[in-house]
C-alpha atoms as a PDB file:
ATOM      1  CA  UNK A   1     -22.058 106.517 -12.980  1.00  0.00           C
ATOM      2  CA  UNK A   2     -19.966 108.563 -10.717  1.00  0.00           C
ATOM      3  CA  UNK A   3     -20.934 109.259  -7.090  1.00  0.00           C
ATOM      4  CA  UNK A   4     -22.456 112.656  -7.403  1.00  0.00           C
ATOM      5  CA  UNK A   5     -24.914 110.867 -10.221  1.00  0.00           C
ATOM      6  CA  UNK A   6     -25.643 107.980  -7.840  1.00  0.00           C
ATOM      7  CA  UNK A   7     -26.792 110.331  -5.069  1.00  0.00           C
ATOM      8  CA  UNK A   8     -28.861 113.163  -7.771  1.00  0.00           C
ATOM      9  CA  UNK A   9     -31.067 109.708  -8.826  1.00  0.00           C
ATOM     10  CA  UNK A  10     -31.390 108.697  -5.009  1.00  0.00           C
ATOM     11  CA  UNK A  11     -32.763 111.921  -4.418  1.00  0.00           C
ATOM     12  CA  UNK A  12     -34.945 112.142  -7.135  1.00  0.00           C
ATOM     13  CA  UNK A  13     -35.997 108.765  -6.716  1.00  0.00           C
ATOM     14  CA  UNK A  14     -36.757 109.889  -3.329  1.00  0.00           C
ATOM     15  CA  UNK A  15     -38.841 112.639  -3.558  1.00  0.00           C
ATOM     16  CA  UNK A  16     -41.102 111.011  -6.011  1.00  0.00           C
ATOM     17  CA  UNK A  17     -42.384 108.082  -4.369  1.00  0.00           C
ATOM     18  CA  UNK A  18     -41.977 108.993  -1.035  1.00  0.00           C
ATOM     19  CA  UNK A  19     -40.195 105.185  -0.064  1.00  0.00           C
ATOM     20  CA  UNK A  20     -39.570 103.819   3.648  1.00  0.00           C
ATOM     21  CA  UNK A  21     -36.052 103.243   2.268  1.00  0.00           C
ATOM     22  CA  UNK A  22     -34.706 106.676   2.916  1.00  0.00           C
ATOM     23  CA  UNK A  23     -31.157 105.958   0.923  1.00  0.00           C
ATOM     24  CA  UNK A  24     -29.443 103.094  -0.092  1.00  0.00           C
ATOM     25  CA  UNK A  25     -27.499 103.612   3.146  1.00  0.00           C
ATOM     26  CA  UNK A  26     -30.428 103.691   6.152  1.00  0.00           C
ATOM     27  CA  UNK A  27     -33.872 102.808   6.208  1.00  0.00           C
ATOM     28  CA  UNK A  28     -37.555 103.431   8.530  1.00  0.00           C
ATOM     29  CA  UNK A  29     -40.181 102.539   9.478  1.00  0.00           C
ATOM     30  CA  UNK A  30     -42.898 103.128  10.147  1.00  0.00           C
ATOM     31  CA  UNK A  31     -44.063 105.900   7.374  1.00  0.00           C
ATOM     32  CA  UNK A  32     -46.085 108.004   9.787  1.00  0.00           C
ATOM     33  CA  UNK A  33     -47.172 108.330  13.215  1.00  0.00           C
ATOM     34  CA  UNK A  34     -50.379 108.539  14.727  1.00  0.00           C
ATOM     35  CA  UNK A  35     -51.063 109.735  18.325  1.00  0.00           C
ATOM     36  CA  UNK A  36     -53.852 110.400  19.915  1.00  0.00           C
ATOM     37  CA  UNK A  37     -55.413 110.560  23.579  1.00  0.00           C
ATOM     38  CA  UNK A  38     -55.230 106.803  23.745  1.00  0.00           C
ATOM     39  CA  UNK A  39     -51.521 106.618  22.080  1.00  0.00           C
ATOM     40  CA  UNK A  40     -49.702 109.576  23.062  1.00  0.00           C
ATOM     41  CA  UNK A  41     -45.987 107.828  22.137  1.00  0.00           C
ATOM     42  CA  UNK A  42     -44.623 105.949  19.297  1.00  0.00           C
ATOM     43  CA  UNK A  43     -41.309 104.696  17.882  1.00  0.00           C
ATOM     44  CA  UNK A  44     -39.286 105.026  14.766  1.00  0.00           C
ATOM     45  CA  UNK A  45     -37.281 102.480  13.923  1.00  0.00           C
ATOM     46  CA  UNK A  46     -33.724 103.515  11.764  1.00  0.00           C
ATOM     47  CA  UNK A  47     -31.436 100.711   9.834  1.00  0.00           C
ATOM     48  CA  UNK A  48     -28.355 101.204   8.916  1.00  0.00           C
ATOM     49  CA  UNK A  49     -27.977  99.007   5.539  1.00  0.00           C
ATOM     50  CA  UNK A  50     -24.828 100.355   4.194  1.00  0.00           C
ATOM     51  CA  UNK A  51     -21.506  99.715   4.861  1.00  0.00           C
ATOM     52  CA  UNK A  52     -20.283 102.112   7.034  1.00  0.00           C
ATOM     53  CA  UNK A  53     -21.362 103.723  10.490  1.00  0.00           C
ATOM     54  CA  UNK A  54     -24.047 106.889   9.830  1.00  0.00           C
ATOM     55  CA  UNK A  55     -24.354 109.695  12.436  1.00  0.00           C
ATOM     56  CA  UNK A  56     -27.935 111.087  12.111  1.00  0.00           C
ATOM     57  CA  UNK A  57     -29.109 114.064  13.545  1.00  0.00           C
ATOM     58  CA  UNK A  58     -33.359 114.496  14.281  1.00  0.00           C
ATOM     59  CA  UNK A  59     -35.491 117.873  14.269  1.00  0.00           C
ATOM     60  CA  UNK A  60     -39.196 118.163  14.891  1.00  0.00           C
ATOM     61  CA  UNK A  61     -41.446 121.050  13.328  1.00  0.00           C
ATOM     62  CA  UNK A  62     -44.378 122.095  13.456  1.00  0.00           C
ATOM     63  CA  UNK A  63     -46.483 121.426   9.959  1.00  0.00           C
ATOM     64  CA  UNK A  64     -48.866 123.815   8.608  1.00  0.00           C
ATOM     65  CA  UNK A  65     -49.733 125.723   4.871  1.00  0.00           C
ATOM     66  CA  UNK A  66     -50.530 128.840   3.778  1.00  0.00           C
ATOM     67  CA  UNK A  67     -53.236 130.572   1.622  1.00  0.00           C
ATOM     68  CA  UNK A  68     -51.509 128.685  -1.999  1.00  0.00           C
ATOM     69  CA  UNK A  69     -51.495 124.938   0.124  1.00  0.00           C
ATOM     70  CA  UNK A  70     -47.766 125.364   0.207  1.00  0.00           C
ATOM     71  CA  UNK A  71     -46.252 123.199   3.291  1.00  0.00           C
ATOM     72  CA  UNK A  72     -44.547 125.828   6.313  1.00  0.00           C
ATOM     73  CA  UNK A  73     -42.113 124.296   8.772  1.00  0.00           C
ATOM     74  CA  UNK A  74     -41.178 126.060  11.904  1.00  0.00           C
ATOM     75  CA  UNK A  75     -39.618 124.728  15.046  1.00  0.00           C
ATOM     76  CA  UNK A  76     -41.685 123.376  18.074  1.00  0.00           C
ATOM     77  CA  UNK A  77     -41.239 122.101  21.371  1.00  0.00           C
ATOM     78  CA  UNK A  78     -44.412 120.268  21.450  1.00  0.00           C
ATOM     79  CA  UNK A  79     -43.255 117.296  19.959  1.00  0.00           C
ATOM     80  CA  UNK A  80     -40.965 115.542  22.345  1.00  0.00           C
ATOM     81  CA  UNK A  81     -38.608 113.068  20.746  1.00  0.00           C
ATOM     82  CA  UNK A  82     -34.960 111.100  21.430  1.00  0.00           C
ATOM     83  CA  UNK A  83     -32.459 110.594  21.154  1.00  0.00           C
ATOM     84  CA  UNK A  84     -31.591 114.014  18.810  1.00  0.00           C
ATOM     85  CA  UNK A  85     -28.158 112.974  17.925  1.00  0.00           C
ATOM     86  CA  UNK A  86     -26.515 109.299  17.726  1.00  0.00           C
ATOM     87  CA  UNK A  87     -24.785 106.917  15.211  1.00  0.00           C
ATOM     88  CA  UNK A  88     -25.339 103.595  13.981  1.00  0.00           C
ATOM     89  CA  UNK A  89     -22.465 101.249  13.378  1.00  0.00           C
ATOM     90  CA  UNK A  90     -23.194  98.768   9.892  1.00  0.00           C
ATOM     91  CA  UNK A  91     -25.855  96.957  10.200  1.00  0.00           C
ATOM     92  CA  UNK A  92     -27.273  98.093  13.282  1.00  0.00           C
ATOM     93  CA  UNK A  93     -30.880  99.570  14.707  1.00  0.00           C
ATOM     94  CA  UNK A  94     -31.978 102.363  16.937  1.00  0.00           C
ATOM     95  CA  UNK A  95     -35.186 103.304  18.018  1.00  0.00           C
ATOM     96  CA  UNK A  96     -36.248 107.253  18.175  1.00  0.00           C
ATOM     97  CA  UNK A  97     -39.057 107.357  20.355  1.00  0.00           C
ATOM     98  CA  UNK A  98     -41.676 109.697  19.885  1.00  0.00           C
ATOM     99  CA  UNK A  99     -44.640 111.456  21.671  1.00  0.00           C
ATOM    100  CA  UNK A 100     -46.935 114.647  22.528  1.00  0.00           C
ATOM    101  CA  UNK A 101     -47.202 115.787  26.334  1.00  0.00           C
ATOM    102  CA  UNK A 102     -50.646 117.976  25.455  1.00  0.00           C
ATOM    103  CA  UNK A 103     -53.830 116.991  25.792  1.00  0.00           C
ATOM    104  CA  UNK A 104     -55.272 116.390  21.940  1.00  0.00           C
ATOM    105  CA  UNK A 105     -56.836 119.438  20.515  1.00  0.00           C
ATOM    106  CA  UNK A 106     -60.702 119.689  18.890  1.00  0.00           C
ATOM    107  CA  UNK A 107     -58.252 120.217  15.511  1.00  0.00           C
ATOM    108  CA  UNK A 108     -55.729 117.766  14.565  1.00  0.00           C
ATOM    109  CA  UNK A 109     -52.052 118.764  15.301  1.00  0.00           C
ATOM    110  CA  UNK A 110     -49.281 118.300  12.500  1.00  0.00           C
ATOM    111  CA  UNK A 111     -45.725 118.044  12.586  1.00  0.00           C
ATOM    112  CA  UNK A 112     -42.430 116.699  10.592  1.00  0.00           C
ATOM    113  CA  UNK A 113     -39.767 114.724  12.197  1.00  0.00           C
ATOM    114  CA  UNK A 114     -37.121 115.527  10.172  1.00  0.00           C
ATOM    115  CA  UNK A 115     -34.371 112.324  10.231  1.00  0.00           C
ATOM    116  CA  UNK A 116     -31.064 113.378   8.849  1.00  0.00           C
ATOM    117  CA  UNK A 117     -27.456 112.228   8.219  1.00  0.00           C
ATOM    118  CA  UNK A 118     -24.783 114.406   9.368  1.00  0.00           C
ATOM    119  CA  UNK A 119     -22.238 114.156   6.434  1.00  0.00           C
ATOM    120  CA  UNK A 120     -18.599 113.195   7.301  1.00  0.00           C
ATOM    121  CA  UNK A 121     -15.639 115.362   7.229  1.00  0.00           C
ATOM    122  CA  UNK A 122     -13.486 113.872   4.293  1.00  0.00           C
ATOM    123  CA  UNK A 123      -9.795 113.695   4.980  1.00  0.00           C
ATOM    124  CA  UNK A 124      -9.150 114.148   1.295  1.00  0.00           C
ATOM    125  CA  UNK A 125     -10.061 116.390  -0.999  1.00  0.00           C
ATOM    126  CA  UNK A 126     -12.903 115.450  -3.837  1.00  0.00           C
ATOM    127  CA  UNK A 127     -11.811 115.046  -7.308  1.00  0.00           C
ATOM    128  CA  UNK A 128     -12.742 118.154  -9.485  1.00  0.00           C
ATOM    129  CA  UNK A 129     -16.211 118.402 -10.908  1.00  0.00           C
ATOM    130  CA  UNK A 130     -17.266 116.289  -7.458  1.00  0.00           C
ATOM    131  CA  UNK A 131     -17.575 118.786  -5.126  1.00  0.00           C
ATOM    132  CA  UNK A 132     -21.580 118.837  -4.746  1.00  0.00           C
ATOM    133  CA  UNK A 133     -22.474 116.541  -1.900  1.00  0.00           C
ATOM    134  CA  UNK A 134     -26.476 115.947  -1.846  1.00  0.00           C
ATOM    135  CA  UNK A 135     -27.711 114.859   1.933  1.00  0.00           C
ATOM    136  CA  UNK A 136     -30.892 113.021   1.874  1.00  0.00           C
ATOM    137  CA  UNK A 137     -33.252 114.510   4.893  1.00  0.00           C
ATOM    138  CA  UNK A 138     -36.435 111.810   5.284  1.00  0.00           C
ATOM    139  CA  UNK A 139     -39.645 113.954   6.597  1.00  0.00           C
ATOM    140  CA  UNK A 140     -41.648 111.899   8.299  1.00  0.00           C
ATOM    141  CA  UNK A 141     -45.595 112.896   8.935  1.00  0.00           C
ATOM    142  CA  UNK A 142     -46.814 113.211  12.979  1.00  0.00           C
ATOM    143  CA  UNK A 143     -50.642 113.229  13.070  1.00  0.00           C
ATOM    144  CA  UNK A 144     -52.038 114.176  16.659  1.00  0.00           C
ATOM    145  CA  UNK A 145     -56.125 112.947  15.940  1.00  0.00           C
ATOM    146  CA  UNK A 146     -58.990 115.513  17.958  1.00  0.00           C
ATOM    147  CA  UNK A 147     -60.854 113.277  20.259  1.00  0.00           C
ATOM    148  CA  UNK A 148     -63.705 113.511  17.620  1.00  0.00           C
ATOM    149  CA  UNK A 149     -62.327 113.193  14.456  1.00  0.00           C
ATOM    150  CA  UNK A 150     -64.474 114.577  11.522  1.00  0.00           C
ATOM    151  CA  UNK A 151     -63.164 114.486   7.432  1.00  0.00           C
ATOM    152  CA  UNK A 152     -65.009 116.730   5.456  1.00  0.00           C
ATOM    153  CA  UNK A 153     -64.229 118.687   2.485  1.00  0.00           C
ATOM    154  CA  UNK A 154     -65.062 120.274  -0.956  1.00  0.00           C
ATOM    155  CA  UNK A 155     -64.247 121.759  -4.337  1.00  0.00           C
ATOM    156  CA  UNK A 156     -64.641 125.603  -4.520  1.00  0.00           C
ATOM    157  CA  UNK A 157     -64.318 127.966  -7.344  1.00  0.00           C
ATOM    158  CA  UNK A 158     -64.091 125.915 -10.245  1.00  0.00           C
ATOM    159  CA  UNK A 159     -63.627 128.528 -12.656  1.00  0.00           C
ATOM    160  CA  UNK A 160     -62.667 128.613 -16.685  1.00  0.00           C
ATOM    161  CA  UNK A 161     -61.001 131.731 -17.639  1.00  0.00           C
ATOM    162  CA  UNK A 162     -59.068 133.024 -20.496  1.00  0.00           C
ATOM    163  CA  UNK A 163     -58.129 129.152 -20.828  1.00  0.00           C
ATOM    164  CA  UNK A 164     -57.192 128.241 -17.479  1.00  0.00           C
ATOM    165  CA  UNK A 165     -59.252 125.896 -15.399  1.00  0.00           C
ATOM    166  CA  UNK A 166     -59.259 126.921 -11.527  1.00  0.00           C
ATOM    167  CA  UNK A 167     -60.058 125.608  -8.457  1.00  0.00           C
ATOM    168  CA  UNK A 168     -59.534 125.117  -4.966  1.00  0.00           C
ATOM    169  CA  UNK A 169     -59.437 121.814  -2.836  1.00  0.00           C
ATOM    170  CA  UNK A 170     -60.606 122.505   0.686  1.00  0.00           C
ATOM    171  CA  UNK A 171     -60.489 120.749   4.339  1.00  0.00           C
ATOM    172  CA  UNK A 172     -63.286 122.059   6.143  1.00  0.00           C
ATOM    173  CA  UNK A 173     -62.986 119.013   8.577  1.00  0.00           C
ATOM    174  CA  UNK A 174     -60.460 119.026  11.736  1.00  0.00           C
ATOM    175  CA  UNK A 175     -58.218 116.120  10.310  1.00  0.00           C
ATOM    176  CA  UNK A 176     -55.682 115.817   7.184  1.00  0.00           C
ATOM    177  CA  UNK A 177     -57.019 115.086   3.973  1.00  0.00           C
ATOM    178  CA  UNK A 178     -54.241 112.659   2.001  1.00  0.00           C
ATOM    179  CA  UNK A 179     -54.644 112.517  -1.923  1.00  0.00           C
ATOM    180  CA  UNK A 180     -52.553 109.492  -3.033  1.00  0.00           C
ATOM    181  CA  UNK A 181     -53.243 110.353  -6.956  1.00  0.00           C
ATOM    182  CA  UNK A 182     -53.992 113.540  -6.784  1.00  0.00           C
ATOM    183  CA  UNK A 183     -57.042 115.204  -8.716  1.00  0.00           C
ATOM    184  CA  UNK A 184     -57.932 114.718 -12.461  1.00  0.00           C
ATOM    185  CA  UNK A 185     -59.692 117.274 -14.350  1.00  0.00           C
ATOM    186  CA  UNK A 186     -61.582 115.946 -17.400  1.00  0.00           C
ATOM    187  CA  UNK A 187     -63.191 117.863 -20.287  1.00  0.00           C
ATOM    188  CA  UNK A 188     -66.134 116.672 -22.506  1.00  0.00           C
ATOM    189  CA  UNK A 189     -67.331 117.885 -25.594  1.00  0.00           C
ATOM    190  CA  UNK A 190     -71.349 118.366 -26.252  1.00  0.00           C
ATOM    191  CA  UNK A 191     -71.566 114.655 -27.016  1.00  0.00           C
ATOM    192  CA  UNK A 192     -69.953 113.439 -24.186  1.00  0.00           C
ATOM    193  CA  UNK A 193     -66.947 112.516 -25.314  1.00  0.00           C
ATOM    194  CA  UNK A 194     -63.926 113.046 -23.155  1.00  0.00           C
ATOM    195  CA  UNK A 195     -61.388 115.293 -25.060  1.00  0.00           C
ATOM    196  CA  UNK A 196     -59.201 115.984 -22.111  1.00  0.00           C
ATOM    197  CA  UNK A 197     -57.825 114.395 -18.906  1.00  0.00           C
ATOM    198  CA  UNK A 198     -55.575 116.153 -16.828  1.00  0.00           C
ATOM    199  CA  UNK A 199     -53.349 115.001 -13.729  1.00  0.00           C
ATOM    200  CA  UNK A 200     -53.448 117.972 -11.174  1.00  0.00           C
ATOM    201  CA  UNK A 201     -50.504 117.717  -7.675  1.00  0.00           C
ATOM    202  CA  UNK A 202     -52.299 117.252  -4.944  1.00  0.00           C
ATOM    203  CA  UNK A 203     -51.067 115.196  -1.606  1.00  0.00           C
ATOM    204  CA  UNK A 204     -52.202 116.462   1.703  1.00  0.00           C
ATOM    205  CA  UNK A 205     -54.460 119.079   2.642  1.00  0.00           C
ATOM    206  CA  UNK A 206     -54.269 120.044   6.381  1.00  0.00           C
ATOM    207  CA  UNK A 207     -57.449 121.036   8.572  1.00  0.00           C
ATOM    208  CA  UNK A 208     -58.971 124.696   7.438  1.00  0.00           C
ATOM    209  CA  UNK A 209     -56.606 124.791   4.633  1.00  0.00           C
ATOM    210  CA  UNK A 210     -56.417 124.861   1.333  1.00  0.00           C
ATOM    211  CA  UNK A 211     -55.026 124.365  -1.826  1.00  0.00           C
ATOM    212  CA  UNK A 212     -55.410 125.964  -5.382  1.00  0.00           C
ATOM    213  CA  UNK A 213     -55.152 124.237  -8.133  1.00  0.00           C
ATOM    214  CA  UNK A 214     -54.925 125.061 -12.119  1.00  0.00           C
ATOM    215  CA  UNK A 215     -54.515 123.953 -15.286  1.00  0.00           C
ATOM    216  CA  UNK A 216     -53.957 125.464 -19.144  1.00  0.00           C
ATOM    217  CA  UNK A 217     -56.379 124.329 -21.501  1.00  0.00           C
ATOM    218  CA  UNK A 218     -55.241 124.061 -25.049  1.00  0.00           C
ATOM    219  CA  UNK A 219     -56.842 126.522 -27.358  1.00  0.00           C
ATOM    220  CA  UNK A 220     -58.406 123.976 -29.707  1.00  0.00           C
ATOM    221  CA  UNK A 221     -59.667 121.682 -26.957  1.00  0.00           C
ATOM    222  CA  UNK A 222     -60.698 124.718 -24.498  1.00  0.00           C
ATOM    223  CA  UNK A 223     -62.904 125.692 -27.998  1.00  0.00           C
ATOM    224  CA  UNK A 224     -64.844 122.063 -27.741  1.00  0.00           C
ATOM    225  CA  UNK A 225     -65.517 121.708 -24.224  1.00  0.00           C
ATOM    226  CA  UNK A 226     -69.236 121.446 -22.869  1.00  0.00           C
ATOM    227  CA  UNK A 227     -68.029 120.374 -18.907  1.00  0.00           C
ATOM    228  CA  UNK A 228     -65.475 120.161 -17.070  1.00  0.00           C
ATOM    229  CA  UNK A 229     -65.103 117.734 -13.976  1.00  0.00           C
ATOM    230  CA  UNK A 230     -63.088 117.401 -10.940  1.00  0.00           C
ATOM    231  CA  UNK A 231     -62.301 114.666  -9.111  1.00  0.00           C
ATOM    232  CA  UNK A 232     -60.066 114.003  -6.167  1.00  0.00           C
ATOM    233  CA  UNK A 233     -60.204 111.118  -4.227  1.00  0.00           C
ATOM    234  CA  UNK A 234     -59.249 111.382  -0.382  1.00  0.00           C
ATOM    235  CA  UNK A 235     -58.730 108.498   2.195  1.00  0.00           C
ATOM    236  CA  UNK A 236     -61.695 109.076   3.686  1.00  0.00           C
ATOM    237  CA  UNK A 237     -64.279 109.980   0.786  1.00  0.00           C
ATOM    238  CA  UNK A 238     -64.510 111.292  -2.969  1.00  0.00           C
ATOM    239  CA  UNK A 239     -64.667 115.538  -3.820  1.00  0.00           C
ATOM    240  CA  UNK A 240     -66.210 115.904  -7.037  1.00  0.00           C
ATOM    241  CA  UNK A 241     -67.347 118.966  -9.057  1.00  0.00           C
ATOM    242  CA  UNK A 242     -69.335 120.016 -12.135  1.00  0.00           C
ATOM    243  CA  UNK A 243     -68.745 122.955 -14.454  1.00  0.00           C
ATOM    244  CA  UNK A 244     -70.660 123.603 -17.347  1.00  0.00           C
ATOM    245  CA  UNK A 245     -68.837 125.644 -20.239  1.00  0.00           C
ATOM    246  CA  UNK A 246     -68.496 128.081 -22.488  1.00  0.00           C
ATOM    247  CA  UNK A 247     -66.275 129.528 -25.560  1.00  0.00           C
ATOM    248  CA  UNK A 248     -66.816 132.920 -23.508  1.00  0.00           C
ATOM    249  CA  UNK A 249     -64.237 131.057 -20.838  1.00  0.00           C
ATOM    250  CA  UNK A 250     -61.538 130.373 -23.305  1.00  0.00           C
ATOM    251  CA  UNK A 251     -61.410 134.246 -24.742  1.00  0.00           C
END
């Protein structure tokens, strides 16, 4: 596998489970960070595991979605971290220590602290068909808890039109709602029977936000159905919902 491949599958690998190992080169820990009133600092711990010195560079952002659930990043000075740039030699640690200087809000705060390596200037040229370098940037989650923390949310709008199941996951609490397997929509004909099961994306929802969901229902099952449920299973507590339906729905 040539290098280019090697650092495509770290990527991918990655982005899909979300690992403390941020590249075969560097890892941290811990996963998240939790401040609140109590614990208003924390540190990060970065390894350097591969076998040459890394210079990382570190960014904090505010977190926050919009109407579709879709994660916005912009840059904030509320989140106080350092050191912003250093470099670890093979085999060595370095704490980036982290905190909030404001007083916790009635709704949880959320930010990214964005951990990156700064790639090296290469003295030689790449071979041909190598010249797509892939930097690995680890995002890690900053939760800053409300003095009275409250989870709460529900399923709106489940909907079946014209085939297409809708719905909307929503966090009418004031702290994150996480989703480790996201939400499962299941379909069941007049008898009972389950004729459909469906994996929906569904991670975190922030507080007061949102996020739509949806889903195409074959023709020839979306003709059998009788219900269709919704589940989605938070940290905290279980959203369900009900819909009963109809052939109208699949026309």
């Amino acid at each position: 596998m040539t290098r280019l491949a090697c650092r495509i599958a770290l990527l991918l690998a990655f982005l899909a489970a979300g690992l403390a190992r941020a590249s075969s080169d560097y890892s941290i820990t811990p996963l998240r960070i939790d401040l609140d009133r109590n614990a208003r600092s924390a540190v990060v711990t970065l390894g350097n595991t591969g076998d040459e010195s890394i210079d990382f560079q570190v960014s904090a952002m505010d977190w926050s979605q919009d109407a579709e659930g879709r994660d916005l990043y912009t840059p904030t000075p509320e989140l106080v971290f350092f050191p912003k740039i250093f470099t670890l030699k093979v085999g060595e640690s370095r704490v980036i220590r982290v905190g909030t200087q404001s007083v916790p809000p009635a709704t949880e705060r959320t930010y990214r602290l964005f951990v990156e390596p700064i790639p090296k200037r290469r003295e030689e040229p790449l071979p041909p068909g190598a010249n797509v370098a892939v930097t690995l940037r680890f995002a890690l989650p900053v939760f800053v808890k409300p003095p009275l923390p409250h989870a709460a949310g529900d399923v709106e709008g489940l909907a079946l039109r014209q085939g297409q199941a809708s719905l909307v996951v929503r966090n009418t609490g004031n702290e994150h709602l996480r989703f480790d397997e996201g939400a499962t929509l299941v379909g069941r004909d007049a008898a009972g029977a389950e004729i459909l099961s469906q994996k929906l994306e569904l991670r975190y929802v922030l507080a007061g936000s949102g996020r739509p969901l949806s889903f195409a229902i074959p023709k020839e099952v979306c003709a059998r159905l009788a219900t269709l449920d919704v589940t989605a299973r938070a940290s905290q507590f279980t959203l369900s919902r009900q819909l009963a339906t109809t052939r109208a729905g699949c026309e």
